[in-house]
N, C-alpha and C. Protein backbone atom coordinates (compact mmCIF):
# COMPACT_ATOMS: atom_id res chain seq x y z
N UNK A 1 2.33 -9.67 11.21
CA UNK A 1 2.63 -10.52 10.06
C UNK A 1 4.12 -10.65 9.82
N UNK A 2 4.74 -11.74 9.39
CA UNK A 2 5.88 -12.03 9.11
C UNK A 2 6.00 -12.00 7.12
N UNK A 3 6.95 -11.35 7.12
CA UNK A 3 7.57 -10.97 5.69
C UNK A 3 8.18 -12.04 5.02
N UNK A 4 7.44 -12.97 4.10
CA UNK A 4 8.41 -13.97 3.70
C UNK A 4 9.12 -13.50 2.67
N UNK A 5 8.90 -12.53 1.96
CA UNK A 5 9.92 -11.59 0.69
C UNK A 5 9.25 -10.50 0.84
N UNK A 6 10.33 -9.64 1.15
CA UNK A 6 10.50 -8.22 1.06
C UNK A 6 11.02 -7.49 -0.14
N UNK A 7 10.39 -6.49 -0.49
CA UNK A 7 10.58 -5.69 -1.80
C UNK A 7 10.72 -6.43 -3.36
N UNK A 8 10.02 -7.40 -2.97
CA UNK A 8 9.87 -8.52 -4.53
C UNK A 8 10.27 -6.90 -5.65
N UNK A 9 9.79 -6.39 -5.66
CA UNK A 9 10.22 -5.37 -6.79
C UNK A 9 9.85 -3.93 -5.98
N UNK A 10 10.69 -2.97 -6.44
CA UNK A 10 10.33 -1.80 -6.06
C UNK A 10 11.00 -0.74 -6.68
N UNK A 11 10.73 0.46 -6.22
CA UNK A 11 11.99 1.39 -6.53
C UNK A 11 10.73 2.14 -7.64
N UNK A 12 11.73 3.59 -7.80
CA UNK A 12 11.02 4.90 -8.81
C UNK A 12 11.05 3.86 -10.28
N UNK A 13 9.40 4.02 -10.99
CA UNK A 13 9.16 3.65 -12.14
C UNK A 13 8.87 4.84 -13.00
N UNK A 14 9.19 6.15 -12.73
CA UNK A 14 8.76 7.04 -13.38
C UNK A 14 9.93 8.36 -12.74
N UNK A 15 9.98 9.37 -13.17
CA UNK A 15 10.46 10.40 -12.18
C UNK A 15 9.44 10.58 -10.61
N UNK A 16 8.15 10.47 -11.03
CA UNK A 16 7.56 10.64 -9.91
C UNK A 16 6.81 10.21 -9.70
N UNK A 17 7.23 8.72 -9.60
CA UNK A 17 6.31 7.57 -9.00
C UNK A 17 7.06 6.53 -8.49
N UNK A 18 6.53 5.53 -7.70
CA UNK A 18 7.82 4.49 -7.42
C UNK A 18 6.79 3.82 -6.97
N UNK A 19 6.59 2.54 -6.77
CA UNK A 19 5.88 1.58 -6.28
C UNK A 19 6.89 0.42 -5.53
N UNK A 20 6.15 -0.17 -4.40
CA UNK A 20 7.14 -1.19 -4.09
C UNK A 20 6.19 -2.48 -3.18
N UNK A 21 6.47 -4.20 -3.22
CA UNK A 21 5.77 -5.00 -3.04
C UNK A 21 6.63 -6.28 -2.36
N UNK A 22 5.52 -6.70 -1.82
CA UNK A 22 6.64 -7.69 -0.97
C UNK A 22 5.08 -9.07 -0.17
N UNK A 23 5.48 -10.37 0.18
CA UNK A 23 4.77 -11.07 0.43
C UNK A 23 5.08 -11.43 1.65
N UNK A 24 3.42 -11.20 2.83
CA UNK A 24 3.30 -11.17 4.16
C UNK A 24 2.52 -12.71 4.60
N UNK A 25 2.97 -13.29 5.47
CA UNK A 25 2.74 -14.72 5.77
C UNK A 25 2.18 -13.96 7.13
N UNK A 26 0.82 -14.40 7.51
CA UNK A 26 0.16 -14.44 8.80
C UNK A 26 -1.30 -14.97 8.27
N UNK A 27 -1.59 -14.95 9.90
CA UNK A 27 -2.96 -16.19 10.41
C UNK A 27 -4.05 -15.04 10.29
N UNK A 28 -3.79 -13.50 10.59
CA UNK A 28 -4.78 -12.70 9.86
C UNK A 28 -5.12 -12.41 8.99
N UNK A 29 -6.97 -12.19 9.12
CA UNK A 29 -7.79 -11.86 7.87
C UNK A 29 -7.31 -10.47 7.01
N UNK A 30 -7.80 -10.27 5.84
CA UNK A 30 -7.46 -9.33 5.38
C UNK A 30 -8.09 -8.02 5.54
N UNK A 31 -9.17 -7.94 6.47
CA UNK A 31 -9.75 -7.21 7.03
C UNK A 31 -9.34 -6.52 8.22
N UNK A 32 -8.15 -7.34 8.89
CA UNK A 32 -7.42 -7.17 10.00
C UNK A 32 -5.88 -6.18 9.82
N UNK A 33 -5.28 -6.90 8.58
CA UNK A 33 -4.52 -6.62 7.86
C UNK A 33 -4.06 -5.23 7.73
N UNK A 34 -5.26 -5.12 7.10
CA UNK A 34 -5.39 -3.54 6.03
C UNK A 34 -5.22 -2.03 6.96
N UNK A 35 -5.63 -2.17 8.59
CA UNK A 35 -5.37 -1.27 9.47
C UNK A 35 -4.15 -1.20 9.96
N UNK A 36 -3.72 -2.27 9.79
CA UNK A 36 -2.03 -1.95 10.22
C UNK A 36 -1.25 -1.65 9.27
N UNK A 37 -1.35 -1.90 8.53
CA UNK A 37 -0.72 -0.67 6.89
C UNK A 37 -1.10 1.11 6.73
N UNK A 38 -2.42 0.84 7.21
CA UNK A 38 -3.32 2.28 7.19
C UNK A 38 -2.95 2.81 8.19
N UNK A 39 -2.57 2.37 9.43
CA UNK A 39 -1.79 3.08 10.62
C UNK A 39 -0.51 3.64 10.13
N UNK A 40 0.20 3.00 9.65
CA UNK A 40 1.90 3.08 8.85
C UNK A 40 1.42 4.43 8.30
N UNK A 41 1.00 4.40 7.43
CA UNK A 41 0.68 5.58 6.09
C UNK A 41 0.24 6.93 7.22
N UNK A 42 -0.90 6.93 7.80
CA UNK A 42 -1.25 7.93 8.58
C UNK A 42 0.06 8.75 8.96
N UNK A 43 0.51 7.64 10.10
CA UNK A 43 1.49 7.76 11.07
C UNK A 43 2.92 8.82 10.07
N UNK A 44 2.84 8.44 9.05
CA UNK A 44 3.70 9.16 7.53
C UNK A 44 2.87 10.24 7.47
N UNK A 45 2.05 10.69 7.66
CA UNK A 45 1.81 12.12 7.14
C UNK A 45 0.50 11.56 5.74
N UNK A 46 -0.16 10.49 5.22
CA UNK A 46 -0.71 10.35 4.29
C UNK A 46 -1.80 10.65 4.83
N UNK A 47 -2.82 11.15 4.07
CA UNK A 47 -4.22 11.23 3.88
C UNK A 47 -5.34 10.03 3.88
N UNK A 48 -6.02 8.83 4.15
CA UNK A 48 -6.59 8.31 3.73
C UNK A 48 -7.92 8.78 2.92
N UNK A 49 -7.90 8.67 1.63
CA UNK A 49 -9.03 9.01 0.62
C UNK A 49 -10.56 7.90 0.49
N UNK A 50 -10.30 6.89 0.66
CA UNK A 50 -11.26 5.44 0.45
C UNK A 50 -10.33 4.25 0.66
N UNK A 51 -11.13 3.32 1.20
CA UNK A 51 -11.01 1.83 1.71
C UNK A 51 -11.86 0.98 1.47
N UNK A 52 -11.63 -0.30 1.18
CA UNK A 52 -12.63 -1.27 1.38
C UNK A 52 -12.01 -2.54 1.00
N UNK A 53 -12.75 -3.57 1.61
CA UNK A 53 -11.88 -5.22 1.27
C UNK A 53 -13.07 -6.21 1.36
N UNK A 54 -12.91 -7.19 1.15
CA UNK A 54 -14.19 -8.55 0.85
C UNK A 54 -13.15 -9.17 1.78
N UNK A 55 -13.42 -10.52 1.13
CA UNK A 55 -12.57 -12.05 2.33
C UNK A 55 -11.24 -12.19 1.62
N UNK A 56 -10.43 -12.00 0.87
CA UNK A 56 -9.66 -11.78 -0.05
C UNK A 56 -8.93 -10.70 -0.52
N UNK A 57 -9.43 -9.74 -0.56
CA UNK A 57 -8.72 -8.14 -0.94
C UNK A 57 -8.81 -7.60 -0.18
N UNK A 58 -8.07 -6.35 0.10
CA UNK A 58 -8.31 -5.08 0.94
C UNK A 58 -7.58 -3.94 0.17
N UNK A 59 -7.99 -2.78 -0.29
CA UNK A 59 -7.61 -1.68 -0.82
C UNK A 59 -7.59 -0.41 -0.09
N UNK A 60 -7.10 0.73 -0.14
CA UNK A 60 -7.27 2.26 0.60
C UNK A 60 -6.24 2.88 -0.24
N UNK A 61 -7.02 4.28 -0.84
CA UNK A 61 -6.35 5.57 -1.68
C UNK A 61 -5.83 6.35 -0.31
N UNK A 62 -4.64 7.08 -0.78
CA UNK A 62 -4.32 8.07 -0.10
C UNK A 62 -3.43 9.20 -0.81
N UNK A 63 -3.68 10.32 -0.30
CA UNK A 63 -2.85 11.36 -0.97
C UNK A 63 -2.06 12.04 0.44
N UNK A 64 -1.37 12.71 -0.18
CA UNK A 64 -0.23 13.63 0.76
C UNK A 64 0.86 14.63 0.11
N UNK A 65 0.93 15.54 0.67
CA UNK A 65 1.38 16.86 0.50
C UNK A 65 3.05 16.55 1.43
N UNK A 66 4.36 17.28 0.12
CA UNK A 66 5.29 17.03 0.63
C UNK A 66 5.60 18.15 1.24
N UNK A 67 6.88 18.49 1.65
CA UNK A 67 7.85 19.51 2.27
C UNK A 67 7.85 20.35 1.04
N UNK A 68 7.81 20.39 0.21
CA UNK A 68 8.06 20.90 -1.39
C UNK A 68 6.51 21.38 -1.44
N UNK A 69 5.41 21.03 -1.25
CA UNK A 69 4.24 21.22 -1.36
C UNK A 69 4.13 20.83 -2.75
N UNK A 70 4.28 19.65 -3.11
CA UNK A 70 4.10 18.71 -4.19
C UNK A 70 3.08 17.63 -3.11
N UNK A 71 1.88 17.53 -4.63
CA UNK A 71 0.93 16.52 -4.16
C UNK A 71 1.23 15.23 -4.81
N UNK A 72 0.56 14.24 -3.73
CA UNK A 72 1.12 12.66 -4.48
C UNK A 72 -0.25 11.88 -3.79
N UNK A 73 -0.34 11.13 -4.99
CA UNK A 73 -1.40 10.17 -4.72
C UNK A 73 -1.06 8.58 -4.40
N UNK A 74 -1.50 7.59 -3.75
CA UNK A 74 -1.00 6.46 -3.91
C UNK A 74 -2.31 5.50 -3.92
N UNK A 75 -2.11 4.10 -3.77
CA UNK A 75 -2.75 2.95 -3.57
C UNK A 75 -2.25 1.85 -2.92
N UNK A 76 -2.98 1.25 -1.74
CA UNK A 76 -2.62 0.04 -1.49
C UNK A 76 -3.07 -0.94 -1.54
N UNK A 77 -2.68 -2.22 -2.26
CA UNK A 77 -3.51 -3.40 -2.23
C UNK A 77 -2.94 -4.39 -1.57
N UNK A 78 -3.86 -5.48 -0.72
CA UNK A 78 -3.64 -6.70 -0.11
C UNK A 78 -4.21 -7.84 -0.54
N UNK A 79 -3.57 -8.60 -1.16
CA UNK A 79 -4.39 -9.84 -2.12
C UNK A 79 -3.87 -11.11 -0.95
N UNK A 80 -5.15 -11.89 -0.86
CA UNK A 80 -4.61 -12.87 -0.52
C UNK A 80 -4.26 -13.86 -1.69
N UNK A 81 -2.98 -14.54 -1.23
CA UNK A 81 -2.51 -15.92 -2.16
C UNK A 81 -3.91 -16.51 -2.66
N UNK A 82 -3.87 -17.48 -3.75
CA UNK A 82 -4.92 -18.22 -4.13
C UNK A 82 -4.94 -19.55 -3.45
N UNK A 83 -3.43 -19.97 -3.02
CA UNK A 83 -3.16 -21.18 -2.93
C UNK A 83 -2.96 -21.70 -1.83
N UNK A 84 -2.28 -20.41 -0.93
CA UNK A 84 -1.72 -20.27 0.46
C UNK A 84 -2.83 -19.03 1.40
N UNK A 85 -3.69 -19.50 1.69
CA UNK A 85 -4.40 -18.81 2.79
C UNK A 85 -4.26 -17.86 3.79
N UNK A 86 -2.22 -18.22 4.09
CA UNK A 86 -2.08 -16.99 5.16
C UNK A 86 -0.48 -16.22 4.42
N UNK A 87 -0.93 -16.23 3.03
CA UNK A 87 0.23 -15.59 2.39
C UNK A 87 -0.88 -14.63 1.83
N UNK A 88 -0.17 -13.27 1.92
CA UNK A 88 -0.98 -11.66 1.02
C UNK A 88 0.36 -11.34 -0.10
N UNK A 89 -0.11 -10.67 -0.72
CA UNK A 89 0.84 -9.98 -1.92
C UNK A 89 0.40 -8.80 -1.34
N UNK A 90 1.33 -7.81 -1.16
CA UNK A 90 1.22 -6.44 -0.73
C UNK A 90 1.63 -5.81 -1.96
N UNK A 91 1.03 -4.15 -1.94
CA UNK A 91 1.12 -3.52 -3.40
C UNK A 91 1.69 -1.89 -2.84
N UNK A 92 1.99 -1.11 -2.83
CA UNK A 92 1.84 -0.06 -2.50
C UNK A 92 2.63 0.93 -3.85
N UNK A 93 1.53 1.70 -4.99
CA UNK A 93 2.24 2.54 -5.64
C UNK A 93 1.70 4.23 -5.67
N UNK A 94 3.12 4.91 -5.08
CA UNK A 94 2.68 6.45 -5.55
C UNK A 94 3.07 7.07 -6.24
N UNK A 95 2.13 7.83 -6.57
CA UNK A 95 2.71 9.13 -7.81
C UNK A 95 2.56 10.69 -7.63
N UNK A 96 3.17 11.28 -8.17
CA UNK A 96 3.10 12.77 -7.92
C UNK A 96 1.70 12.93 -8.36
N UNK A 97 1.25 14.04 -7.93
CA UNK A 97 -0.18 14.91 -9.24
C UNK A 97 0.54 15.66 -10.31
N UNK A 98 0.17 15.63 -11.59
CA UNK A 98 0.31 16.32 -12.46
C UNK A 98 0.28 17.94 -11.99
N UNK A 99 -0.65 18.01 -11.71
CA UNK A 99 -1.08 19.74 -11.11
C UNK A 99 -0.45 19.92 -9.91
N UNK A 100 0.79 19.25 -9.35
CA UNK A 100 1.33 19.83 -8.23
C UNK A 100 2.37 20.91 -8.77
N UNK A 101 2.38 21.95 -7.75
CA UNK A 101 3.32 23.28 -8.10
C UNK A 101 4.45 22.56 -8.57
């Protein structure tokens, strides 16, 4: 997929959270999509927790354990455009756990 805006917004919204989003132009489904993000995250050390997508969305939880042994949870979402068919809104936000040491 080609990136037509990168990091539309991002950056720490909390001490220990940060989310960041950006809009992907390609001819793939969002079913196609969602594994090559989920490869990224793995490939990082994340956990995948749950997944799932229709013709339109695709979602997957993940958690991961830092160098600090602080736990963090995240989410990713893939929306397709309403208007533009091979435009997605990408979502990705994580946060610490409360109960991490």
């Amino acid at each position: 997929p080609t990136r037509r805006s990168s990091d539309l917004g991002g950056g720490p919204i909390a001490p220990a959270s940060a989310i960041t989003t950006s809009v992907l132009v390609t001819e793939m489904g969002v079913g196609e999509l969602r594994p090559l993000y989920d490869t990224q995250l793995e490939d990082a050390g994340w956990q995948q927790a749950a997944a799932g997508n229709d013709d339109s969305v695709a979602w997957s939880t993940w958690t991961f354990q830092d160098d600090e042994g602080d736990l963090w949870s995240g989410v990713l979402t893939l929306t397709q455009m309403p208007t533009v068919a091979t435009e997605y809104f990408a979502l990705l936000r994580i946060e610490k756990l409360d109960d991490s040491p």
